[in-house]
C-alpha atoms as a PDB file:
ATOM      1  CA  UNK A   1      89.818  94.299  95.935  1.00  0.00           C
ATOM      2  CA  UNK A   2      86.832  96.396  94.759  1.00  0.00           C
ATOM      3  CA  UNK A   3      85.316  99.395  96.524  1.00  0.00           C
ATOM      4  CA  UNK A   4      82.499  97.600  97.414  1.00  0.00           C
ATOM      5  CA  UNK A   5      84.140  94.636  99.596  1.00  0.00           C
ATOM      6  CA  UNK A   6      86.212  97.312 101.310  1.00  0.00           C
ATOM      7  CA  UNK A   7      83.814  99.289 102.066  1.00  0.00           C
ATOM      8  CA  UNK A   8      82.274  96.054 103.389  1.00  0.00           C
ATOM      9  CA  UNK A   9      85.092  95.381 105.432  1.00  0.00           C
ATOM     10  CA  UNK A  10      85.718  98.831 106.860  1.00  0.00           C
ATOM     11  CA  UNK A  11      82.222  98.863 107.921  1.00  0.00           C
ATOM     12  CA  UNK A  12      82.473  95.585 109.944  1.00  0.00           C
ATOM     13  CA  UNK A  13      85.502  96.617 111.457  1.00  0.00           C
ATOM     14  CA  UNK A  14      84.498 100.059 112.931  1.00  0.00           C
ATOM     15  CA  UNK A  15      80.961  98.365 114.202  1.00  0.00           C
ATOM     16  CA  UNK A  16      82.861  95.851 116.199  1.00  0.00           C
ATOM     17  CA  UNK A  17      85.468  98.398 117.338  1.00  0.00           C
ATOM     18  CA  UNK A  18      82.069 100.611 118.492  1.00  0.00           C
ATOM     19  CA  UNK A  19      80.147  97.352 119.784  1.00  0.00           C
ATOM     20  CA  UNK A  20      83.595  95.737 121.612  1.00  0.00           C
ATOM     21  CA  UNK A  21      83.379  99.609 123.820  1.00  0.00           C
ATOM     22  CA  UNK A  22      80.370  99.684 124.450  1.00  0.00           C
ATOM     23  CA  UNK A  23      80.447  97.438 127.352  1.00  0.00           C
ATOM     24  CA  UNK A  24      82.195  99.571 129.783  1.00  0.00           C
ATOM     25  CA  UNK A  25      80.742 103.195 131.277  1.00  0.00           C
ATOM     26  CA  UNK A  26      84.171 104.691 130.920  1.00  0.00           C
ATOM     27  CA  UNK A  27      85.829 103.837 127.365  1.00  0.00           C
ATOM     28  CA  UNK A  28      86.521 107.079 126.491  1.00  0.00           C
ATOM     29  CA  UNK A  29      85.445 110.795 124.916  1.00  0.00           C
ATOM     30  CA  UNK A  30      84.570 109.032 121.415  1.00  0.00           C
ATOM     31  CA  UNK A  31      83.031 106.474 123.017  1.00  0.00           C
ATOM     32  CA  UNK A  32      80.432 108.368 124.376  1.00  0.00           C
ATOM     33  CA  UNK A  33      79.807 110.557 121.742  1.00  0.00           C
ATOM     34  CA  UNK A  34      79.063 107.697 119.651  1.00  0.00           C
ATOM     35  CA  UNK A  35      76.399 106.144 122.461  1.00  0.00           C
ATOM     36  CA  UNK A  36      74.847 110.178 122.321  1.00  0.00           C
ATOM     37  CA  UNK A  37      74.488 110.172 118.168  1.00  0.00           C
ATOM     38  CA  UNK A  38      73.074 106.332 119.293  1.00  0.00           C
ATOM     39  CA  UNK A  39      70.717 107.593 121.572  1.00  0.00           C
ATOM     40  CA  UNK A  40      69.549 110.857 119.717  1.00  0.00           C
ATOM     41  CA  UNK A  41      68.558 108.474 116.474  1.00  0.00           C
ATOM     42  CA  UNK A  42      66.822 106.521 118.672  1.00  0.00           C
ATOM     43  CA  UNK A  43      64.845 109.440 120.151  1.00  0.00           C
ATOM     44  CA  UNK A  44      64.642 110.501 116.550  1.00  0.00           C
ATOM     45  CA  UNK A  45      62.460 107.038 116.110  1.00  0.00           C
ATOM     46  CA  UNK A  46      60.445 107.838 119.606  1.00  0.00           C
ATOM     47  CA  UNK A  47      59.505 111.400 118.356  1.00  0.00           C
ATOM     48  CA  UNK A  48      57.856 109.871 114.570  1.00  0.00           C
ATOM     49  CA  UNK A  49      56.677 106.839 116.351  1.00  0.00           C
ATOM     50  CA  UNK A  50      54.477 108.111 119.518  1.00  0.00           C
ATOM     51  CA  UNK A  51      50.724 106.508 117.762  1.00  0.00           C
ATOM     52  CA  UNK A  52      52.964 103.235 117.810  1.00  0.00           C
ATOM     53  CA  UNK A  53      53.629 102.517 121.539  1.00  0.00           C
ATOM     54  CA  UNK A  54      55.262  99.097 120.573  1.00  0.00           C
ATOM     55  CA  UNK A  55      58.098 101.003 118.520  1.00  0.00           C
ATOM     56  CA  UNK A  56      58.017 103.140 121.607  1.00  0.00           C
ATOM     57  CA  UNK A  57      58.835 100.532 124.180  1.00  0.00           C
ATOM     58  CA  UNK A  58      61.633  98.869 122.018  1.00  0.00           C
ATOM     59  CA  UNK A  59      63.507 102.267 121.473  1.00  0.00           C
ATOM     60  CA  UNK A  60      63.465 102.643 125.464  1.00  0.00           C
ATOM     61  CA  UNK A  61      64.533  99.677 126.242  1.00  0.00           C
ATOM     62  CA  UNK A  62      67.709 100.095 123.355  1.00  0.00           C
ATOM     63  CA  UNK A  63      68.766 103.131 125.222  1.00  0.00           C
ATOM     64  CA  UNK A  64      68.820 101.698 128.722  1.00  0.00           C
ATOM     65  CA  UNK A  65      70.647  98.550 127.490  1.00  0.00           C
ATOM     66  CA  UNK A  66      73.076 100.398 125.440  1.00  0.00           C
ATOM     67  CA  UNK A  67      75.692  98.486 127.054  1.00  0.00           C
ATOM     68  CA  UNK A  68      74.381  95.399 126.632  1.00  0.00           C
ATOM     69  CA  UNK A  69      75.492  93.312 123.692  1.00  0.00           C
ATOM     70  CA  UNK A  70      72.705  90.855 123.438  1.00  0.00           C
ATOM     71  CA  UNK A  71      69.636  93.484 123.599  1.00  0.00           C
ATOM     72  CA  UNK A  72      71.290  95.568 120.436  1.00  0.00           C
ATOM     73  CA  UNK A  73      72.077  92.720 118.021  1.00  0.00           C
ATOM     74  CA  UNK A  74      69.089  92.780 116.161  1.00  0.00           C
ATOM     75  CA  UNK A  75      69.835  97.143 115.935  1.00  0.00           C
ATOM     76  CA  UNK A  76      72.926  96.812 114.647  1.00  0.00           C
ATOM     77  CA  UNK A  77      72.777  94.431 112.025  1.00  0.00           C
ATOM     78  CA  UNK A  78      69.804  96.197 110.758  1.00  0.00           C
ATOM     79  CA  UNK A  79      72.065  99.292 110.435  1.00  0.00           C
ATOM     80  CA  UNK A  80      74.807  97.671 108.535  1.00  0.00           C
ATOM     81  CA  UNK A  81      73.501  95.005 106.345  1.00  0.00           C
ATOM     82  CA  UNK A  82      73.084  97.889 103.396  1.00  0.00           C
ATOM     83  CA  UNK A  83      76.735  98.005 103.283  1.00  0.00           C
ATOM     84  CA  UNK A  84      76.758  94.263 101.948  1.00  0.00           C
ATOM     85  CA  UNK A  85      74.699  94.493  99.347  1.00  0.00           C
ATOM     86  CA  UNK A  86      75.136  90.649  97.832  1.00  0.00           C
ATOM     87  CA  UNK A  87      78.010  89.844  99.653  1.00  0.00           C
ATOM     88  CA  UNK A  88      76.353  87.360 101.982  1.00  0.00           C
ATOM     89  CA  UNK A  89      78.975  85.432 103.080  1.00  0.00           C
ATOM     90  CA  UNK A  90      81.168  88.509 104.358  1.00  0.00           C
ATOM     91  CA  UNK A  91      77.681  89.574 105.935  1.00  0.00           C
ATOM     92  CA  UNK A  92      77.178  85.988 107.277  1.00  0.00           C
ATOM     93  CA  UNK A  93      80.453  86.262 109.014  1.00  0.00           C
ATOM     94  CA  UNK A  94      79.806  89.630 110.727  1.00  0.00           C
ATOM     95  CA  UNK A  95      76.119  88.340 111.711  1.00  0.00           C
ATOM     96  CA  UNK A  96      77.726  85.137 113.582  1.00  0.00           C
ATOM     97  CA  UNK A  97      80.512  87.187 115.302  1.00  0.00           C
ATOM     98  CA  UNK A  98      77.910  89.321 116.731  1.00  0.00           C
ATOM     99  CA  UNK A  99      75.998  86.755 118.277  1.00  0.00           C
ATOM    100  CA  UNK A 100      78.906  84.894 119.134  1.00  0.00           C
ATOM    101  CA  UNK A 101      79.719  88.054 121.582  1.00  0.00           C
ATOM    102  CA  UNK A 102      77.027  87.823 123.609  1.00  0.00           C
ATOM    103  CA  UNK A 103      76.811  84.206 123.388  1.00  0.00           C
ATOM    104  CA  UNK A 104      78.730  81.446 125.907  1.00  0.00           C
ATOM    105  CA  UNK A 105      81.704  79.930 124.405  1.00  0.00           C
ATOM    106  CA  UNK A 106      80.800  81.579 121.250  1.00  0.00           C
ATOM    107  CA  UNK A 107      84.010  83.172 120.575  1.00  0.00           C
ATOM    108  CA  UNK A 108      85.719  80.173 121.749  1.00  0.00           C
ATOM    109  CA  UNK A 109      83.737  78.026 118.140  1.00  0.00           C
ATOM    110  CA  UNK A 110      84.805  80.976 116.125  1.00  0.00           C
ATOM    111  CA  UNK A 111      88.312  81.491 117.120  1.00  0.00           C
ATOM    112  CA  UNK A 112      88.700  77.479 116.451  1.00  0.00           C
ATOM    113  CA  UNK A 113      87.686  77.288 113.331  1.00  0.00           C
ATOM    114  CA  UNK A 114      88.984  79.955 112.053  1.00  0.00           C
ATOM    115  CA  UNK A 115      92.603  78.732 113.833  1.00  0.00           C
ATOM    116  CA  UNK A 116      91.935  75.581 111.470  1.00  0.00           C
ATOM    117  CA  UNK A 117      90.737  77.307 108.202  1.00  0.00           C
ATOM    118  CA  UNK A 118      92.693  78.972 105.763  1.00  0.00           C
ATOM    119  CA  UNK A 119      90.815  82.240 105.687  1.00  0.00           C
ATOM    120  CA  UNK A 120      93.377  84.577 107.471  1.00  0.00           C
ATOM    121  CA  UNK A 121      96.218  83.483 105.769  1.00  0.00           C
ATOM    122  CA  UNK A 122      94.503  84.222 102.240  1.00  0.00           C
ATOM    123  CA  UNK A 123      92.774  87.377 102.902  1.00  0.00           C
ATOM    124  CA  UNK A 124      96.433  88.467 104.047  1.00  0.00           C
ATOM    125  CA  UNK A 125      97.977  87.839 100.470  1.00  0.00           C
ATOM    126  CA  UNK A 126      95.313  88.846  98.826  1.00  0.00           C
ATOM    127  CA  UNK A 127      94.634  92.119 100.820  1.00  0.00           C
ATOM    128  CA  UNK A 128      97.357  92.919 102.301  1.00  0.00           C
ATOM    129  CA  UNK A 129     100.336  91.534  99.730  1.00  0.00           C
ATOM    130  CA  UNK A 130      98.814  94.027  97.548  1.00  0.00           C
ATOM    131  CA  UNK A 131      99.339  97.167  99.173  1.00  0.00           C
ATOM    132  CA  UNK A 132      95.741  98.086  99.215  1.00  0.00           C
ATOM    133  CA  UNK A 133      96.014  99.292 102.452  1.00  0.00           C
ATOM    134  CA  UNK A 134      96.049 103.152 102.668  1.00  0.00           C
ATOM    135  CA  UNK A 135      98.243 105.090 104.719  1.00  0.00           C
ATOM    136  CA  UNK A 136      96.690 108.011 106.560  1.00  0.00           C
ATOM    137  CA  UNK A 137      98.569 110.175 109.003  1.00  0.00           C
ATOM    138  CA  UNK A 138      96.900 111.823 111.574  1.00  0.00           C
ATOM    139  CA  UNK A 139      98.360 114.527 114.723  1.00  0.00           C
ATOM    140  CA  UNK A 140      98.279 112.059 117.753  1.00  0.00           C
ATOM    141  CA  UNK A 141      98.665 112.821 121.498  1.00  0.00           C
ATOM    142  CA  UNK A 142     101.337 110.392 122.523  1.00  0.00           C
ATOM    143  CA  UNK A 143      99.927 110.221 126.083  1.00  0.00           C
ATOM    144  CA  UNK A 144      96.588 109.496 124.386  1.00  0.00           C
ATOM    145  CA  UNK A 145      98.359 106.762 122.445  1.00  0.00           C
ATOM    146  CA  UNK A 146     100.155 105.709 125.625  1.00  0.00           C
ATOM    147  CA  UNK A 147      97.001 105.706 127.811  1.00  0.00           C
ATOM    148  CA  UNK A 148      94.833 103.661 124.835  1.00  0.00           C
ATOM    149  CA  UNK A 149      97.939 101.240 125.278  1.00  0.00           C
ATOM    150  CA  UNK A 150      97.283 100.748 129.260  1.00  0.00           C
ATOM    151  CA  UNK A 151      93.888  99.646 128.673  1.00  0.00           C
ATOM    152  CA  UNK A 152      95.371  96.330 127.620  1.00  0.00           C
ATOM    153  CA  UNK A 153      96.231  95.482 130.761  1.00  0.00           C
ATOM    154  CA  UNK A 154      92.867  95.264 132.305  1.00  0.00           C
ATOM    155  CA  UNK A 155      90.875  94.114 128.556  1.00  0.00           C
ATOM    156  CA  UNK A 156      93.365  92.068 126.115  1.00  0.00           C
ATOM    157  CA  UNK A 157      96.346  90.561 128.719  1.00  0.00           C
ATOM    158  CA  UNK A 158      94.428  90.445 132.556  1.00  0.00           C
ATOM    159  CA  UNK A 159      96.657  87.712 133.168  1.00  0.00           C
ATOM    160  CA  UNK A 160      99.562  89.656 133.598  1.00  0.00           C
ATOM    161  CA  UNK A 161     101.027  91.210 136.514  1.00  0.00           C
ATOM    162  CA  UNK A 162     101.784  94.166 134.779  1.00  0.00           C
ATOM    163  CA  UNK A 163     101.899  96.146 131.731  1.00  0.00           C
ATOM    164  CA  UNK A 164     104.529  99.280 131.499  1.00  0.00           C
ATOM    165  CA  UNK A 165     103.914 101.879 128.998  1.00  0.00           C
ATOM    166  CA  UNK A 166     107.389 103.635 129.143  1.00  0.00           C
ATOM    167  CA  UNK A 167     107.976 107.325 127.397  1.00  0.00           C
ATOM    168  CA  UNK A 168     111.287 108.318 126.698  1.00  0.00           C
ATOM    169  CA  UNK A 169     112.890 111.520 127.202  1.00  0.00           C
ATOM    170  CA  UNK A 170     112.996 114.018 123.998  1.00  0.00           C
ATOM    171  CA  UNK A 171     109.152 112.688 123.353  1.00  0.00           C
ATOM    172  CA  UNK A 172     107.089 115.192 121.056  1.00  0.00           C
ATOM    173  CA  UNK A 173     103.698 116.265 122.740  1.00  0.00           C
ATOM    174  CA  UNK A 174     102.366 114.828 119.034  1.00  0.00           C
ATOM    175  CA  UNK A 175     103.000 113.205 116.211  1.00  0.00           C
ATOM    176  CA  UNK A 176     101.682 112.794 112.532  1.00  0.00           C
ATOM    177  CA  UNK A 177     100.930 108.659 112.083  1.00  0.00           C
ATOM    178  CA  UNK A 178      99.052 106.196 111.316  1.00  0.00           C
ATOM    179  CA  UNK A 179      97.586 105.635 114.971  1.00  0.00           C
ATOM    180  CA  UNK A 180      95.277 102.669 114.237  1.00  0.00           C
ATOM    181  CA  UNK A 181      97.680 100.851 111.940  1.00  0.00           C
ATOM    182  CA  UNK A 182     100.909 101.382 114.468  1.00  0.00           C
ATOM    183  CA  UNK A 183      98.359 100.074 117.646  1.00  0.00           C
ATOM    184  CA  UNK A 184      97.156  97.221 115.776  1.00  0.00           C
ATOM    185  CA  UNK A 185     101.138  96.274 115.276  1.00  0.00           C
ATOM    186  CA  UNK A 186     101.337  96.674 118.919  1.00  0.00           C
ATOM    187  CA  UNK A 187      98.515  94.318 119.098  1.00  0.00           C
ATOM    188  CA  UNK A 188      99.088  91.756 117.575  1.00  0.00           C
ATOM    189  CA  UNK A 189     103.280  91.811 118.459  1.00  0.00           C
ATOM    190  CA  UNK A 190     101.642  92.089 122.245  1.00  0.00           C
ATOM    191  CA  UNK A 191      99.609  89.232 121.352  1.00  0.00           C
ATOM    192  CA  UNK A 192     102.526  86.878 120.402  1.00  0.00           C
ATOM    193  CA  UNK A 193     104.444  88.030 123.341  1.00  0.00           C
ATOM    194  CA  UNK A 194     101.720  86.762 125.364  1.00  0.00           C
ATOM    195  CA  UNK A 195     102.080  83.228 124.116  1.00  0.00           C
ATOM    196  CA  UNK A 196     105.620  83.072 125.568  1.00  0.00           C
ATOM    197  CA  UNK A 197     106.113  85.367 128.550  1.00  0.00           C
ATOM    198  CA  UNK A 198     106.075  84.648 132.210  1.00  0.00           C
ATOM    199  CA  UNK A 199     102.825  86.083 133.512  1.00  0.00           C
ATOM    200  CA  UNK A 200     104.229  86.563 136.887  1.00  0.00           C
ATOM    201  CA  UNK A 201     106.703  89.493 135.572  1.00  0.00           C
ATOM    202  CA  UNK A 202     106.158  93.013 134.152  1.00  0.00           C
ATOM    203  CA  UNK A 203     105.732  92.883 130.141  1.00  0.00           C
ATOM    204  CA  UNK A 204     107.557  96.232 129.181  1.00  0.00           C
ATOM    205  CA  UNK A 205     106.109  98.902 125.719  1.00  0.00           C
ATOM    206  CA  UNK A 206     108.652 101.231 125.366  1.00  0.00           C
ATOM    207  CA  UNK A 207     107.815 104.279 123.015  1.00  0.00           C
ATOM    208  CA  UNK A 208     110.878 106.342 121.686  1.00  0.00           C
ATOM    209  CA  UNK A 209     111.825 109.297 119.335  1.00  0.00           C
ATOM    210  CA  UNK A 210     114.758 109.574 117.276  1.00  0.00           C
ATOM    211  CA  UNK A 211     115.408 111.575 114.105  1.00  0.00           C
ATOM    212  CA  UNK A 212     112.082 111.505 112.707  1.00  0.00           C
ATOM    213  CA  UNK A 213     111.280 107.756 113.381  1.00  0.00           C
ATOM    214  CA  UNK A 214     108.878 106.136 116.662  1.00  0.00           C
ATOM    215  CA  UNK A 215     111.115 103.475 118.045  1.00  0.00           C
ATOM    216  CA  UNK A 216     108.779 100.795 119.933  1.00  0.00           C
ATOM    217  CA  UNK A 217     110.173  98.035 122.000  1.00  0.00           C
ATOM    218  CA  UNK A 218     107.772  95.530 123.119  1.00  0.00           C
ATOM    219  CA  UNK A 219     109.266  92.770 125.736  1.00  0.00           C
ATOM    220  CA  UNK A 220     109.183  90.622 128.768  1.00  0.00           C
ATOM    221  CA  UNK A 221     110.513  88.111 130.329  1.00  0.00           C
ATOM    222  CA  UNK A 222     109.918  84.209 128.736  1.00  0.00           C
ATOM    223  CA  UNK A 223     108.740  81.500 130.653  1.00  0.00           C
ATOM    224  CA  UNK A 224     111.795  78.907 131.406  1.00  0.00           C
ATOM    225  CA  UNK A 225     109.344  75.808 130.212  1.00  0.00           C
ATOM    226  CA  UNK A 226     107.663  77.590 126.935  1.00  0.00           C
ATOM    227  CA  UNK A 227     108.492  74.526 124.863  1.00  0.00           C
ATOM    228  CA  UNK A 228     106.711  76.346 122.055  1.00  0.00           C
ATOM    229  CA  UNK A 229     109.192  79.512 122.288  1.00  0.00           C
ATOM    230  CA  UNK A 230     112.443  77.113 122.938  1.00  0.00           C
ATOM    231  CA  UNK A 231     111.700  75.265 119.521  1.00  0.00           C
ATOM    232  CA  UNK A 232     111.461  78.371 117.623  1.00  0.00           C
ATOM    233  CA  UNK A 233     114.853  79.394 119.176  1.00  0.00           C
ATOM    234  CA  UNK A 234     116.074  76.078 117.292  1.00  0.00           C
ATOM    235  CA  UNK A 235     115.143  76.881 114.072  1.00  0.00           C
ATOM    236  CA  UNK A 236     117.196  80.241 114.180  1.00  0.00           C
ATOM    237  CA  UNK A 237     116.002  83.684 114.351  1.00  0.00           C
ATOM    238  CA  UNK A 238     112.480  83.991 115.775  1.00  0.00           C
ATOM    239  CA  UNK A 239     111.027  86.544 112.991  1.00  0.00           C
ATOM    240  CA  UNK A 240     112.143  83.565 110.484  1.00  0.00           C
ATOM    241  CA  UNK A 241     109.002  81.860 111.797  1.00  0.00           C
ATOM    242  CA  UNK A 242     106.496  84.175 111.360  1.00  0.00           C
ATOM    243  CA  UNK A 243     104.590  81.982 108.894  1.00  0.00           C
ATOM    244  CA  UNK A 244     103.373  80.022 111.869  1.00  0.00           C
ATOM    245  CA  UNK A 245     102.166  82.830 113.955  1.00  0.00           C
ATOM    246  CA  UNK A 246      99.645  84.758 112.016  1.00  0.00           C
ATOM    247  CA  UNK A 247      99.397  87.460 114.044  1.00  0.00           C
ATOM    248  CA  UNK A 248     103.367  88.591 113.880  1.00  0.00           C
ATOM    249  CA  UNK A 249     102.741  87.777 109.910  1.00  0.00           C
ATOM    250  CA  UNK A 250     100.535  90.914 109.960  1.00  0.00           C
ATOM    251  CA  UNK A 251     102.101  92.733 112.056  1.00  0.00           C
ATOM    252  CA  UNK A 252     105.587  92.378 109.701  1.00  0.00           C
ATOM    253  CA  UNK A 253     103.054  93.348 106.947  1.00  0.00           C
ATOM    254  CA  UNK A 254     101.747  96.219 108.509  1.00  0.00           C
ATOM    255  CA  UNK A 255     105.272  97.385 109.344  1.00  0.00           C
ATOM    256  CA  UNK A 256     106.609  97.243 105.772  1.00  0.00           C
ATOM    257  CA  UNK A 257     103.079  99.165 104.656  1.00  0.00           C
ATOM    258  CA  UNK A 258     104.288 101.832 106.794  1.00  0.00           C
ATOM    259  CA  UNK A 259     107.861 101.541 105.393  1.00  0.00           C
ATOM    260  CA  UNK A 260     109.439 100.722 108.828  1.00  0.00           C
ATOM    261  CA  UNK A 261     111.210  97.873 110.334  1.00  0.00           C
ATOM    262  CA  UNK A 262     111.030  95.164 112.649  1.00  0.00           C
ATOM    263  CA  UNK A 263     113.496  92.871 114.419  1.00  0.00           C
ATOM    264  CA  UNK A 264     113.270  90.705 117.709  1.00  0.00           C
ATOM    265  CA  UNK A 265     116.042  90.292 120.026  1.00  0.00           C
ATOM    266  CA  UNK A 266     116.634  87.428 122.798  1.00  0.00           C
ATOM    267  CA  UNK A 267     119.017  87.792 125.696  1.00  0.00           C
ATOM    268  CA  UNK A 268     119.031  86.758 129.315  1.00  0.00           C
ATOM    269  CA  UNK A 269     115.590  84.912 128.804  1.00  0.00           C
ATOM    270  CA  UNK A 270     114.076  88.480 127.621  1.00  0.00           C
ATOM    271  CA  UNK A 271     112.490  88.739 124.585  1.00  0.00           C
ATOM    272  CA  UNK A 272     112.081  91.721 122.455  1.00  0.00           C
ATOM    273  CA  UNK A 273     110.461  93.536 119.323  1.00  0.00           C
ATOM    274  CA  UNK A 274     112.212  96.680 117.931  1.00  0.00           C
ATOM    275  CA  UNK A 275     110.211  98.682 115.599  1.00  0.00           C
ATOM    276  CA  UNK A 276     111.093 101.959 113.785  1.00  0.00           C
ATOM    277  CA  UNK A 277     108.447 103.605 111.761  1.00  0.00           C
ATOM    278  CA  UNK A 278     108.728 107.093 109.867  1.00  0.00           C
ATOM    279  CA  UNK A 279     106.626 109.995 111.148  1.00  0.00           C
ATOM    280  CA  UNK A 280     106.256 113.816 110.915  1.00  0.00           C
ATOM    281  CA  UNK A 281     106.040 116.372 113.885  1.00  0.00           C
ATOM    282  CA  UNK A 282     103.678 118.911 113.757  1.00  0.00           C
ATOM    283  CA  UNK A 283     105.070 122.186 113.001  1.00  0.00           C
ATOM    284  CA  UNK A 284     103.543 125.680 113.983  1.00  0.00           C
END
């Protein structure tokens, strides 16, 4: 994949990670730093502007609707459509998930026809078969990474009666990792837990240490009429399947990027994801 398309791609995904936070008054230290650089550039735009009252209205009215999806689309695409250049169909893409955001049922279109395209499936071997991903290790808090993993329970999985973020005993303060690689694994696993579990119980994320590896365990309890789960039981072992449930695919992909591994285990109706991943502790 060229620089260009990844750079591209990078670009749409930290806008949407911004633009997906900005809808809450408490997401966070980064958060609102990035809604202060926001505001100051828009001040910036006040301050050479004052002759042009019009400009002057539309940057006040950005700032006091910062958290409001629908009044900044316009904003934002004019700050990222540069980073296209003539890709207009990757830029077409970005421009309709935007709207669809702030727009009823317009995630609902999107997610369909996506679900019936082959787009995901191909940009996976093409993109991520390759190995073009980069690894880059970071120090991470773990109970920042723990506390980022809570939030799920009141944005991603509300239907849920519970979501335990577990730390085990012998726990570094930090790590070295790949933060945003190793939560978007969680993701998506968490997301194909959620097709099978039984809302009414707690959905467990354990996060372990042992001998230079992060053991995760992601599991809960499976609903006793999940035809979907029970026929996937028939064909053998549940990872075998992963062709039919896109977002495990990745997360398997994502796993083996990071040279770990993966495994799911089934046993008194609870179902379970075992990761290990390589990292490094910080040393002083």
């Amino acid at each position: 994949m060229e620089d260009k398309t990844k750079s591209s791609l990078q670009s749409l995904a930290n806008i949407l990670q911004i633009y997906a936070s900005v809808d809450s008054a408490s997401k966070g230290r980064k958060i609102d730093e990035q809604i202060k650089e926001f505001e100051s550039k828009v001040m910036a735009i006040m301050n050479n502007s004052r002759e042009n009252q019009v400009s002057t209205d539309i940057a006040n009215k950005l700032i006091q609707n910062t958290n409001k999806i629908d009044q900044n689309i316009e904003f934002v695409l004019q700050k990222v459509d540069h980073d296209f250049e003539e890709y207009e169909n990757s830029y077409m893409l970005f421009e309709l998930m935007i709207y669809a955001l702030s727009a009823k049922n317009g995630l609902e279109y999107i997610e369909e026809a996506i679900e019936k395209s082959r787009v995901i499936k191909e940009l996976m071997q093409s993109y991520y078969f390759k190995s073009d991903i980069q690894i880059k290790a970071e120090k991470t808090s773990i109970l920042l990474f723990a506390h980022n993993l809570q939030k799920y329970e009141k944005t991603v999985f509300k239907n849920l009666s519970k979501l335990n973020i577990i730390i085990g005993e012998g726990m570094p303060p930090s790590l070295i990792m790949d933060t945003p690689k190793i939560q978007s694994i969680i993701l998506h696993l968490m997301y194909d837990l959620y097709t099978f579990v039984d809302y009414s119980k707690d959905v467990d994320i354990k996060l372990l240490f042992n001998d230079k590896m992060l053991i995760l365990e992601l599991g809960g309890h499976i609903h006793e009429q999940n035809s979907l789960f029970k026929s996937i039981f028939k064909r053998g072992n549940p990872l075998d399947d992963e062709k039919s449930r896109q977002g495990l695919q990745l997360a398997i992909l994502l796993v083996d990027r990071l040279r770990g591994k993966i495994k799911s285990t089934y046993e008194t109706k609870y179902y379970k994801f075992e990761l290990s991943l390589p990292v490094s502790i910080l040393k002083f």
